[in-house]
Protein backbone atom coordinates (compact mmCIF):
# COMPACT_ATOMS: atom_id res chain seq x y z
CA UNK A 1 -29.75 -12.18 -6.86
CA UNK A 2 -28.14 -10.05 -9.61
CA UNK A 3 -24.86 -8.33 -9.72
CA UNK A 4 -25.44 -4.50 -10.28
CA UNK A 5 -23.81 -3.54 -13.57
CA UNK A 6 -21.32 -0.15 -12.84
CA UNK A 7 -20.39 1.83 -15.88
CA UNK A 8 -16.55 3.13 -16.85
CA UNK A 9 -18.31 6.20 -16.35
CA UNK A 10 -19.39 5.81 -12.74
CA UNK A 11 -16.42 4.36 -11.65
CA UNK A 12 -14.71 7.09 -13.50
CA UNK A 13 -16.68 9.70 -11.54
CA UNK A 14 -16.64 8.08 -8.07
CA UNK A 15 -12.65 8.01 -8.51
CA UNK A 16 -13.12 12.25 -9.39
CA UNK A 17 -14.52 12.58 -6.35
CA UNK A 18 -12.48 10.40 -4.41
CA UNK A 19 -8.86 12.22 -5.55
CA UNK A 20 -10.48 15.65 -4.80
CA UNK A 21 -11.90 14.92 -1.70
CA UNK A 22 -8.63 13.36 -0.33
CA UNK A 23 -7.27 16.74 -1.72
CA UNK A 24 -9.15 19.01 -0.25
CA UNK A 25 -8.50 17.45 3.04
CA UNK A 26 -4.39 17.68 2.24
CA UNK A 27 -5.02 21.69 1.87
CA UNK A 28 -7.40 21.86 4.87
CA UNK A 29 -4.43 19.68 7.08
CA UNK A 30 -7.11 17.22 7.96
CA UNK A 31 -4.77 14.69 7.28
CA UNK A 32 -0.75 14.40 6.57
CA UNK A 33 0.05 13.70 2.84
CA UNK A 34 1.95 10.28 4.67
CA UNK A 35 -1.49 9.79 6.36
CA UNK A 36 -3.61 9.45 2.92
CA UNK A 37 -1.03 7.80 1.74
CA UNK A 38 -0.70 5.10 4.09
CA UNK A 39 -5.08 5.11 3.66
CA UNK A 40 -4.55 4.81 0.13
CA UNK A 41 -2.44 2.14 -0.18
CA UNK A 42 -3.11 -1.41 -1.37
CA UNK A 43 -0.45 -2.71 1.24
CA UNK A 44 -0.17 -2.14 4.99
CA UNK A 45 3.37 0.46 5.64
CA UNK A 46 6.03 -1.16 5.36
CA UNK A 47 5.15 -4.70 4.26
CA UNK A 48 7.68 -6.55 2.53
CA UNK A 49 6.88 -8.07 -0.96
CA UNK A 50 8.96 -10.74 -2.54
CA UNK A 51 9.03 -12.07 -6.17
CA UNK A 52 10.53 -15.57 -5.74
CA UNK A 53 11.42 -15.98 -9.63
CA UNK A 54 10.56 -12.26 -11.56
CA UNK A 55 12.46 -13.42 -14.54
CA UNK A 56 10.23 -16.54 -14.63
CA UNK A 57 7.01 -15.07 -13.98
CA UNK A 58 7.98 -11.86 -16.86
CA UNK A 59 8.77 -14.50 -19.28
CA UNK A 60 5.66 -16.61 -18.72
CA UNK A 61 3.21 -13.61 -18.45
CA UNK A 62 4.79 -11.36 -21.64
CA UNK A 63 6.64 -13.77 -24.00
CA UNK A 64 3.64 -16.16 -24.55
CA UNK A 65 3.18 -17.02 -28.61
């Protein structure tokens, strides 16, 4: 079985419709702009994220020769 191939453009265009969907239903008060954000988000509310070395990680990731 095959992976479907999606374009830049479709995902491009399903994003369009996405952000004007969600605001339409912010101007209709279907839904609280803290409500789509909470939808939105990557991370549950309030979920606490820790970097245990930044420094390391920045200098490993960016300052590579």
């Amino acid at each position: 079985m095959s992976t479907p191939i999606v374009t830049f453009r479709e995902l491009d265009r399903e994003h369009r419709s996405e952000v004007a969907r969600d605001a339409e239903r912010l101007h209709t008060a279907q839904i609280t702009p803290r409500a789509l954000q909470s939808e939105n988000a990557i991370l549950p509310p309030n979920t606490r994220v820790r970097v245990r070395d930044l420094i390391g990680y920045a200098k490993k990731a960016y300052l590579q020769k």
